[in-house]
N, C-alpha and C. Protein backbone atom coordinates (compact mmCIF):
# COMPACT_ATOMS: atom_id res chain seq x y z
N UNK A 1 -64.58 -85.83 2.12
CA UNK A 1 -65.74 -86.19 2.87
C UNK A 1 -65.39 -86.05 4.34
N UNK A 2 -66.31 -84.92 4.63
CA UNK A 2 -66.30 -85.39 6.65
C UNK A 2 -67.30 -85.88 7.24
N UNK A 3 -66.74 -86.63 8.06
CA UNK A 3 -67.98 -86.95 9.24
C UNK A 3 -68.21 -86.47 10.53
N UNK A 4 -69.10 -85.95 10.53
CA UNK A 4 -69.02 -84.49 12.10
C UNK A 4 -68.58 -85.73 13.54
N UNK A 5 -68.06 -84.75 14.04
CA UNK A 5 -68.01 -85.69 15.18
C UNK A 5 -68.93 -85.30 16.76
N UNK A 6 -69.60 -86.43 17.51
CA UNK A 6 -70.39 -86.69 18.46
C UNK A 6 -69.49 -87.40 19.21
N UNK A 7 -68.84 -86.51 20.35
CA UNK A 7 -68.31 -87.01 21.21
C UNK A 7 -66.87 -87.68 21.06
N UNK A 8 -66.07 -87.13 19.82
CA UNK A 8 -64.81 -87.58 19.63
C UNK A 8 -64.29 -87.26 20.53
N UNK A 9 -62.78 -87.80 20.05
CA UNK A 9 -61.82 -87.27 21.66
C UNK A 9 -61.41 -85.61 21.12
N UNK A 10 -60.87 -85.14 22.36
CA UNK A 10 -60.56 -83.97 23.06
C UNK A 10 -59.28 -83.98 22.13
N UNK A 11 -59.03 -82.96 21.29
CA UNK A 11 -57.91 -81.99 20.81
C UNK A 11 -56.58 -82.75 21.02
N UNK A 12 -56.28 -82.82 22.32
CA UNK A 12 -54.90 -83.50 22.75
C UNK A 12 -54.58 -84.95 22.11
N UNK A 13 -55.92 -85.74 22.47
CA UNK A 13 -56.04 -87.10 22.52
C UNK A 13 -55.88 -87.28 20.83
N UNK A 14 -55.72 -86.42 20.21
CA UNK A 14 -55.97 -87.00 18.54
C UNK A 14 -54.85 -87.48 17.99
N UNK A 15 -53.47 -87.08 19.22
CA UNK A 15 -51.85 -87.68 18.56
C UNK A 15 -52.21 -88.55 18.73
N UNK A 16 -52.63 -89.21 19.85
CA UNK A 16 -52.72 -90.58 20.49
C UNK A 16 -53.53 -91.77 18.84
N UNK A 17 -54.75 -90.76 18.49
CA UNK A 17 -55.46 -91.68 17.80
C UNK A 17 -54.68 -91.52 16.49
N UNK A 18 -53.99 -90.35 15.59
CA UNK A 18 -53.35 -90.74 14.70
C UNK A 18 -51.81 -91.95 14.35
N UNK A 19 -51.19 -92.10 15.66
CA UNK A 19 -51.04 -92.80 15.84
C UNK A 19 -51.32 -94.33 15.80
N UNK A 20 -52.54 -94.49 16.61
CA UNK A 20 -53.46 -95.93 16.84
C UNK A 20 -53.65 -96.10 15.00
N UNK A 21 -54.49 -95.10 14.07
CA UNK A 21 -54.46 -95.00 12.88
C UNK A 21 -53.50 -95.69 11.99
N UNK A 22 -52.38 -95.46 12.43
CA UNK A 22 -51.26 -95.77 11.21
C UNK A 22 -50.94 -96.69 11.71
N UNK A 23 -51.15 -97.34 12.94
CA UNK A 23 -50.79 -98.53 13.45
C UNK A 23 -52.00 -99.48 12.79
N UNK A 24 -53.18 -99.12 12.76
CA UNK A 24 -54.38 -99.96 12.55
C UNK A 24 -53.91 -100.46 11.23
N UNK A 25 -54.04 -99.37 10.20
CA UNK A 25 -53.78 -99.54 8.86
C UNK A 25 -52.43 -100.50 8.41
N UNK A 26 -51.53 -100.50 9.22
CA UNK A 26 -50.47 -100.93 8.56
C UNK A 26 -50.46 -102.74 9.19
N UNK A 27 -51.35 -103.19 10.13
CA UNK A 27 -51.38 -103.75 10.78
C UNK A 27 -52.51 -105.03 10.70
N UNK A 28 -53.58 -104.49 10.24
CA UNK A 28 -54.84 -105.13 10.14
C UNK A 28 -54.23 -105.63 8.75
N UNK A 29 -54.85 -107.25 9.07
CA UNK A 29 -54.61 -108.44 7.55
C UNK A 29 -55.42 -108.05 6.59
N UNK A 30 -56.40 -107.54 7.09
CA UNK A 30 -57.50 -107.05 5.17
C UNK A 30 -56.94 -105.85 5.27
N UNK A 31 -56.04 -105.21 5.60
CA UNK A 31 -55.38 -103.85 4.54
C UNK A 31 -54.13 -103.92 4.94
N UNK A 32 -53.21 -103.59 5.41
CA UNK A 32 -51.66 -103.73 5.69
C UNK A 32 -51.62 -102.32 5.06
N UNK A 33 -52.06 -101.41 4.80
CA UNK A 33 -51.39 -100.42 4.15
C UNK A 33 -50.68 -99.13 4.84
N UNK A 34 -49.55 -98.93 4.41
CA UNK A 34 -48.91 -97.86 4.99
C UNK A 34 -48.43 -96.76 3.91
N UNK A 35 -49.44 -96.33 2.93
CA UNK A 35 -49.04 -95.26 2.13
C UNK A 35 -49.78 -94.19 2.22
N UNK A 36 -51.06 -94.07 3.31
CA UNK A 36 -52.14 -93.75 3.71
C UNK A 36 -51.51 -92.54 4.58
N UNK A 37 -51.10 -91.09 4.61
CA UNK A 37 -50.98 -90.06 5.81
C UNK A 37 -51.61 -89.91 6.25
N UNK A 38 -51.82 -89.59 7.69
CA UNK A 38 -52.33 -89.46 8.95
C UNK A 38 -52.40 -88.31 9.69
N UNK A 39 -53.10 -87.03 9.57
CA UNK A 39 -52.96 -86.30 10.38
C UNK A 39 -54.14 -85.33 10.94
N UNK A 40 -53.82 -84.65 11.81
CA UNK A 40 -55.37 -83.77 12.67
C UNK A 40 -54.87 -82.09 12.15
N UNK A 41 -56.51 -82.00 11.95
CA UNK A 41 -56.04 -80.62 11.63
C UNK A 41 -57.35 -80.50 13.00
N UNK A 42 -56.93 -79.33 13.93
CA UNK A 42 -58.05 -79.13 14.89
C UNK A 42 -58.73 -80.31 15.45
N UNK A 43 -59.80 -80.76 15.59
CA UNK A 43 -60.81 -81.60 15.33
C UNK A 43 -61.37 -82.88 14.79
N UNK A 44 -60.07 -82.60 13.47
CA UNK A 44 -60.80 -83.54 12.59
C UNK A 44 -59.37 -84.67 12.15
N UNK A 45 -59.45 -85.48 11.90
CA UNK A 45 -58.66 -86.27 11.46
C UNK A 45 -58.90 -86.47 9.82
N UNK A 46 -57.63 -86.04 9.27
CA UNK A 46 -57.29 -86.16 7.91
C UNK A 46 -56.75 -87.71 7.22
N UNK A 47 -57.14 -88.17 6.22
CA UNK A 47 -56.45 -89.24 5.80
C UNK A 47 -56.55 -89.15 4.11
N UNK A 48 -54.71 -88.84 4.25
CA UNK A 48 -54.64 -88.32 2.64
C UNK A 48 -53.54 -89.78 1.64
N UNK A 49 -53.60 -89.85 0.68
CA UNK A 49 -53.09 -90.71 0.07
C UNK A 49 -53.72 -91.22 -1.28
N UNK A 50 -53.04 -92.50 -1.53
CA UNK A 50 -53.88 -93.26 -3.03
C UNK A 50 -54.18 -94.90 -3.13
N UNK A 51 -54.87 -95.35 -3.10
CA UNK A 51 -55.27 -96.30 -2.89
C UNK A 51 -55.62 -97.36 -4.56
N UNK A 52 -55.26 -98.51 -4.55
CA UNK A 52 -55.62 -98.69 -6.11
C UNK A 52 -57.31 -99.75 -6.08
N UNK A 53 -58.15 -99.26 -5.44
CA UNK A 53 -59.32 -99.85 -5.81
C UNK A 53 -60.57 -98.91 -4.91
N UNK A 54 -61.93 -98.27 -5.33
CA UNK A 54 -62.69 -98.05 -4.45
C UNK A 54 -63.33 -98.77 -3.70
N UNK A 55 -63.32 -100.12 -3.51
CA UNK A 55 -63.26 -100.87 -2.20
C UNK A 55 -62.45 -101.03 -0.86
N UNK A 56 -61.11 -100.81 -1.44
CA UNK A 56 -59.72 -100.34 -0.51
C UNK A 56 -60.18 -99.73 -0.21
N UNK A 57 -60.33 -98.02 -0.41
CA UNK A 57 -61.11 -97.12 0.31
C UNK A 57 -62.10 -97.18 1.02
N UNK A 58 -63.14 -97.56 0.16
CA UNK A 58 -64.28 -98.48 1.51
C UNK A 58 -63.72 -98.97 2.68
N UNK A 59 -62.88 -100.10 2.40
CA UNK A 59 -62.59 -100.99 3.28
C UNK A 59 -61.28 -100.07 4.78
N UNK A 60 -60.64 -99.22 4.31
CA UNK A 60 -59.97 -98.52 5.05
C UNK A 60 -60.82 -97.43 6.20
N UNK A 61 -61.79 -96.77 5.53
CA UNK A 61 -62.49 -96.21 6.06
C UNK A 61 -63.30 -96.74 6.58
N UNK A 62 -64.13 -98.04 6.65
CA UNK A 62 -64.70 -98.52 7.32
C UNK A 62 -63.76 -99.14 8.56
N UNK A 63 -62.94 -99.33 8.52
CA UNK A 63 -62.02 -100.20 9.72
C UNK A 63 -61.72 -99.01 10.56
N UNK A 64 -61.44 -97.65 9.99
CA UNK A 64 -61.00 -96.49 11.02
C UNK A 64 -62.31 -95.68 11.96
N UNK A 65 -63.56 -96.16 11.02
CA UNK A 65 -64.45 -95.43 11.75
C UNK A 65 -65.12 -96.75 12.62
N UNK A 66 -65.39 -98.10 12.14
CA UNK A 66 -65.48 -98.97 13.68
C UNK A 66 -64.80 -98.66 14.41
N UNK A 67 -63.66 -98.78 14.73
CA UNK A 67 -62.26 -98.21 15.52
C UNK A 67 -62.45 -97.19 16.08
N UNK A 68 -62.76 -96.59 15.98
CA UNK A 68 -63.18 -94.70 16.55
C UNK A 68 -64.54 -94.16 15.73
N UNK A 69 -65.75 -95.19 16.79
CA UNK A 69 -66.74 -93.97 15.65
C UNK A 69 -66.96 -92.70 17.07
N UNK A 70 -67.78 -91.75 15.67
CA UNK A 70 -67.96 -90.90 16.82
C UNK A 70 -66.64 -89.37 16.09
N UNK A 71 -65.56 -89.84 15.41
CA UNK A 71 -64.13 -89.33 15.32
C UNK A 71 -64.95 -88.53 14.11
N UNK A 72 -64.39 -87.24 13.86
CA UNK A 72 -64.78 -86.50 12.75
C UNK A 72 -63.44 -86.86 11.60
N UNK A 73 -63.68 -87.12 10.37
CA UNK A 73 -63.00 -87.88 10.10
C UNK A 73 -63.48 -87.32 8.01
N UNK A 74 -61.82 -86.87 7.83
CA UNK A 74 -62.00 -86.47 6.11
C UNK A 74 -60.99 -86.92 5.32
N UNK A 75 -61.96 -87.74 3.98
CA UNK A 75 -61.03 -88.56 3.85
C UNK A 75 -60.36 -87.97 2.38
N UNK A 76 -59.00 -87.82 2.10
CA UNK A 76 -58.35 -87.51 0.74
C UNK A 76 -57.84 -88.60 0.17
N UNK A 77 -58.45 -89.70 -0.06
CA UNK A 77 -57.72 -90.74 -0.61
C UNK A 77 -58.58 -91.11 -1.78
N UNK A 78 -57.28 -91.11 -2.93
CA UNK A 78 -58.22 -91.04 -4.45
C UNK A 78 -57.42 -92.21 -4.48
N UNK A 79 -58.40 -92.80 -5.50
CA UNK A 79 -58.22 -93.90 -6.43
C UNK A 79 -57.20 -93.95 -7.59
N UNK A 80 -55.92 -94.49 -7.14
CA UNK A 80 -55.20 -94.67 -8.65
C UNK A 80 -55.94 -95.13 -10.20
N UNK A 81 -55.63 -94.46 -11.05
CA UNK A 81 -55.93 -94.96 -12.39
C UNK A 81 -55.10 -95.92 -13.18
N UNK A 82 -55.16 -97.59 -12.52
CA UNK A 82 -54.70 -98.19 -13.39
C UNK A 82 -54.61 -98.98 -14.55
N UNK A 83 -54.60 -99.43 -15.39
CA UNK A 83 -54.60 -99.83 -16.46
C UNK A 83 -53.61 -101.06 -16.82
N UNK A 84 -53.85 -102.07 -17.39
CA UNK A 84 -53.38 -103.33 -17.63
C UNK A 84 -52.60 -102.91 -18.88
N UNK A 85 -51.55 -103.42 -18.75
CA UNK A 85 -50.74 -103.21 -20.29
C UNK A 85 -50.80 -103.55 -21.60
N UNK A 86 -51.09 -103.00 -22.56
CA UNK A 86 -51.86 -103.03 -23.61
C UNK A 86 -50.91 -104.25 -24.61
N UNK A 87 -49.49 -104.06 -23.87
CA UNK A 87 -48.59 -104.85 -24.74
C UNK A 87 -47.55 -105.68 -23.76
N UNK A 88 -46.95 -106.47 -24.68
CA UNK A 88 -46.03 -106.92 -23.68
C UNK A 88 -44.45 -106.11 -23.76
N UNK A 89 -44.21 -106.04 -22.40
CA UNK A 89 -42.63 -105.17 -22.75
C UNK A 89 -41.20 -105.79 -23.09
N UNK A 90 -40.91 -105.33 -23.69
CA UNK A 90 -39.56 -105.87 -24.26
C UNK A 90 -38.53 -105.08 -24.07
N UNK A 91 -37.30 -106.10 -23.14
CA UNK A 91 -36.29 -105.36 -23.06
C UNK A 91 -35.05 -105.83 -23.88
N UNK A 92 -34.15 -104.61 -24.07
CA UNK A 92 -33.31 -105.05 -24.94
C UNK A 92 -32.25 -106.34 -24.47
């Protein structure tokens, strides 16, 4: 998913914001997450990774685009498939 951008920053300025990015994410108390990559291709800011709930995702992407709206912004972050254990494990 992209979001066009209106008035993002200028080419240069996008180290600056991937940066601010991985700082936000790893930093902010409703997500702490740092498994999330960070990077600009041209224009646009990429955010690739796996996340284990589609609210996480919600919730990540909503905190990066308050933070910088305006930022063209595509997001690759899929949802782990997890599953509760059907049994209990036993070790020898």
């Amino acid at each position: 998913m992209t979001t066009p951008a209106t008035g993002g920053p200028p080419t240069g300025d996008l180290d600056y914001v991937e940066a601010e990015v991985r700082r936000l994410l790893a930093e902010d108390p409703g997500i702490g997450e740092q498994g999330i990559e960070v990077r600009h291709r041209e224009r646009v800011l990429v955010l690739r990774g796996e996340v284990e709930s589609p609210g996480r995702r919600r919730e990540i992407l909503r905190t990066v685009r308050n933070r910088f709206p305006g930022l063209a912004l595509r997001a690759d972050i899929s949802v782990s498939a997890t599953h509760p254990p059907d049994a209990p494990e036993e070790l020898p």
